[in-house]
Protein backbone atom coordinates (compact mmCIF):
# COMPACT_ATOMS: atom_id res chain seq x y z
CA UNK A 1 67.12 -26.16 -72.27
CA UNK A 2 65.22 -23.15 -70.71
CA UNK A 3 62.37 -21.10 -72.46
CA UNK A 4 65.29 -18.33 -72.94
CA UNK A 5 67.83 -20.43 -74.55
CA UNK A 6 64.98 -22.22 -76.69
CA UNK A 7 64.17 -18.28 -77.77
CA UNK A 8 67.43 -17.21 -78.34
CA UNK A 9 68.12 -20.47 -80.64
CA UNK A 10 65.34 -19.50 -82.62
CA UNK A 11 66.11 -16.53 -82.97
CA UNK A 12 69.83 -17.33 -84.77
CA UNK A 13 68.09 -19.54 -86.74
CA UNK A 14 65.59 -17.41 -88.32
CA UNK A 15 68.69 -14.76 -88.27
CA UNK A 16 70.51 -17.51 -90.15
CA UNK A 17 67.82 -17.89 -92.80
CA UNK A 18 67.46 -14.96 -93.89
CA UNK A 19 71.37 -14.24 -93.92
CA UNK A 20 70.65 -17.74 -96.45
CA UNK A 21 73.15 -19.29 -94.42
CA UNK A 22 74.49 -23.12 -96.48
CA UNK A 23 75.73 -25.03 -93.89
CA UNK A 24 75.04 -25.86 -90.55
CA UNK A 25 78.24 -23.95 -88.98
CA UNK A 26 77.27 -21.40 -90.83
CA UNK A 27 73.67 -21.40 -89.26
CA UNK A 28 75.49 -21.37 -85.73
CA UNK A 29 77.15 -18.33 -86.23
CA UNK A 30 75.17 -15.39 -85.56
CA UNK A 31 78.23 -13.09 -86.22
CA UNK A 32 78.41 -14.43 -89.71
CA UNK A 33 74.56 -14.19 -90.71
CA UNK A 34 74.25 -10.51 -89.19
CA UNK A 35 77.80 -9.62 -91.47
CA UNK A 36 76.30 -11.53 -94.60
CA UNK A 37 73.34 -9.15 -94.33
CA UNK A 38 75.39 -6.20 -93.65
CA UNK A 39 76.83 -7.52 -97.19
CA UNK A 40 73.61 -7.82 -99.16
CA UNK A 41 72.19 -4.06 -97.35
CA UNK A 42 75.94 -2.46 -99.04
CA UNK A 43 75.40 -4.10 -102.34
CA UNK A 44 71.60 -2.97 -102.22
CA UNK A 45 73.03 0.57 -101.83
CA UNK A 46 75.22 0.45 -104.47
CA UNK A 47 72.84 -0.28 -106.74
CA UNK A 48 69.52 1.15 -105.42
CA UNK A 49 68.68 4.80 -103.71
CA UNK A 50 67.92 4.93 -100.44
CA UNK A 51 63.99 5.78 -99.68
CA UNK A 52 62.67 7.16 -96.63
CA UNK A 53 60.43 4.17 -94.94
CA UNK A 54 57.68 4.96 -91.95
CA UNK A 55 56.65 2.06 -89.78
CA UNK A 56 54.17 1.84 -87.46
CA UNK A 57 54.72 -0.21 -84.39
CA UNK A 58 52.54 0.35 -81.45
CA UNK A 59 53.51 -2.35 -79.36
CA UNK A 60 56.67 -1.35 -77.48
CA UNK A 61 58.29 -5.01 -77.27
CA UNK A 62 58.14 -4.87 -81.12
CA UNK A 63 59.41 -1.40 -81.55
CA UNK A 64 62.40 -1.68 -79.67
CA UNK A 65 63.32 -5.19 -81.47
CA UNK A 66 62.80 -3.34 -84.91
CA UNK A 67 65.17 -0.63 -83.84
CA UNK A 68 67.60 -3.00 -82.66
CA UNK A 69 67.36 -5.14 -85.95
CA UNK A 70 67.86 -1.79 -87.70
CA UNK A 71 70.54 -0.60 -85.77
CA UNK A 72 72.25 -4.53 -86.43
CA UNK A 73 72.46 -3.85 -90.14
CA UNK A 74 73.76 -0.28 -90.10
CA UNK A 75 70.58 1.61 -90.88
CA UNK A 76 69.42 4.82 -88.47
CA UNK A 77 66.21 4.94 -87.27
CA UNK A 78 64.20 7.85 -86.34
CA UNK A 79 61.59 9.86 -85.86
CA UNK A 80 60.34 13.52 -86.96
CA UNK A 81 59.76 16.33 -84.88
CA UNK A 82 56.04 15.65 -83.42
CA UNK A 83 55.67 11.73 -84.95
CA UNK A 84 54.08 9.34 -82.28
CA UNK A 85 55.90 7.24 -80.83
CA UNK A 86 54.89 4.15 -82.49
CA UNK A 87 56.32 5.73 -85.63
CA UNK A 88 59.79 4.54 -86.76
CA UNK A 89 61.31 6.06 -89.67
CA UNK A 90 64.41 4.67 -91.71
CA UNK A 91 66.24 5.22 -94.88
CA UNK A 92 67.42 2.04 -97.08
CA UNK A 93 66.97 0.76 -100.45
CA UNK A 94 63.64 -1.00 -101.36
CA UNK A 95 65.15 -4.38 -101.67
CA UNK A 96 66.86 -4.96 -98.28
CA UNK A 97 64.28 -3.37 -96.81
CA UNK A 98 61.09 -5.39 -98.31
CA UNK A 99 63.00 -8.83 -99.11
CA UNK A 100 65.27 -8.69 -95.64
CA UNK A 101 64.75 -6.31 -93.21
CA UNK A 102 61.23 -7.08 -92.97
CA UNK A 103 60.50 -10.39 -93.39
CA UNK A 104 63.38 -10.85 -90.77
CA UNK A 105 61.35 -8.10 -88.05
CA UNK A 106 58.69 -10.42 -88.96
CA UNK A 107 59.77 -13.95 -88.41
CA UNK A 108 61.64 -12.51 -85.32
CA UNK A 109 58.60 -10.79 -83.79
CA UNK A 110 56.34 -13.48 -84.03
CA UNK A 111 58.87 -15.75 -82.03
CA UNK A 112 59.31 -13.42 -79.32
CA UNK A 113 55.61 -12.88 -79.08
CA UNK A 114 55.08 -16.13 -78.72
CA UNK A 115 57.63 -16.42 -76.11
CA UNK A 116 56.42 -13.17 -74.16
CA UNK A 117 52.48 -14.70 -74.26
CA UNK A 118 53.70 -18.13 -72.80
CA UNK A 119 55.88 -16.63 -70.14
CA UNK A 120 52.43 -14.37 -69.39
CA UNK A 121 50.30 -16.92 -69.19
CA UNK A 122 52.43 -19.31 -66.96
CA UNK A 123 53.18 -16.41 -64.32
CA UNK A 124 49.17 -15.32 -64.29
CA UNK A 125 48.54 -18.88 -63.60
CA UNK A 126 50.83 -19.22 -61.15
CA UNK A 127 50.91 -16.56 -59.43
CA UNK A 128 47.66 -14.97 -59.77
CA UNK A 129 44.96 -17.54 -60.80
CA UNK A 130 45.35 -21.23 -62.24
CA UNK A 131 42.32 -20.12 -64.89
CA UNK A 132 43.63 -17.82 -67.59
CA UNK A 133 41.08 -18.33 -70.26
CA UNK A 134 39.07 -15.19 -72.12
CA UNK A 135 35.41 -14.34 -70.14
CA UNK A 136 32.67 -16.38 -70.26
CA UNK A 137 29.95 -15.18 -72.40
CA UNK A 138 26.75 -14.73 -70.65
CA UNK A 139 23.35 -13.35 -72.71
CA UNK A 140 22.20 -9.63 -71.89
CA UNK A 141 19.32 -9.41 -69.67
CA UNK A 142 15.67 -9.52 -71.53
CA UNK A 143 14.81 -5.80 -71.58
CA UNK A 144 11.18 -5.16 -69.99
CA UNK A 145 8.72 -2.24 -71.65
CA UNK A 146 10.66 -2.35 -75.52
């Protein structure tokens, strides 16, 4: 299996999860999870009021896979007139957002940031330099006339 099928496998999985998917058809299908989510978000609303929510992503990969995941369940982002960039705004009830959305973004994020440091490293290396470790360390010089 490549890196990008073992990523997108993880990715239904952790989809699957938090859709609390039973069986393990039911893990395979993406479709399924993302509609069984869709489910939980419309009884959410029917029972909670929608709040305003402000996240702050600055790193772009991240950002554009929480508007996707928002945009996946029905929900709108945006952002005010003169908000940074990083800011992403959405309306949703506490729940979904706190017990799904989230934890979903989060699980999601770290597996594609994983997958975007290893890809990083391996091209550095082998295209640029076989070394990709932090800098070495070295004391200051000893100051003369202090």
């Amino acid at each position: 299996m490549t890196p990008d099928q073992v990523l997108r496998d993880k990715l239904r999985k952790i989809e699957a999860l938090f859709a609390g998917a039973a069986t393990p058809g039911e893990k395979a299908a993406a479709g399924a999870a993302a509609e069984r989510i869709r489910e939980r978000l419309g009884l959410a609303a029917g029972k909670e009021d929608f709040i305003e929510w402000k996240f702050s992503i600055p790193d772009i990969w991240s950002r554009q896979l929480f508007i996707a995941l928002c945009r996946r369940y029905g929900l709108r982002p945006f952002r005010h007139p003169r908000m940074h960039r990083q800011s992403v705004m959405i309306k949703g009830p506490k729940s979904f957002i706190e017990q799904t959305l989230w934890p979903e973004f989060q699980e999601l994020n770290a597996a594609l940031e994983a997958y975007l440091a290893e890809i990083t490293e391996k091209v550095i290396r082998e295209e640029v330099h076989g070394e990709t470790g932090e800098a070495e360390e070295v004391n200051e010089p000893t100051r003369i006339g202090r």
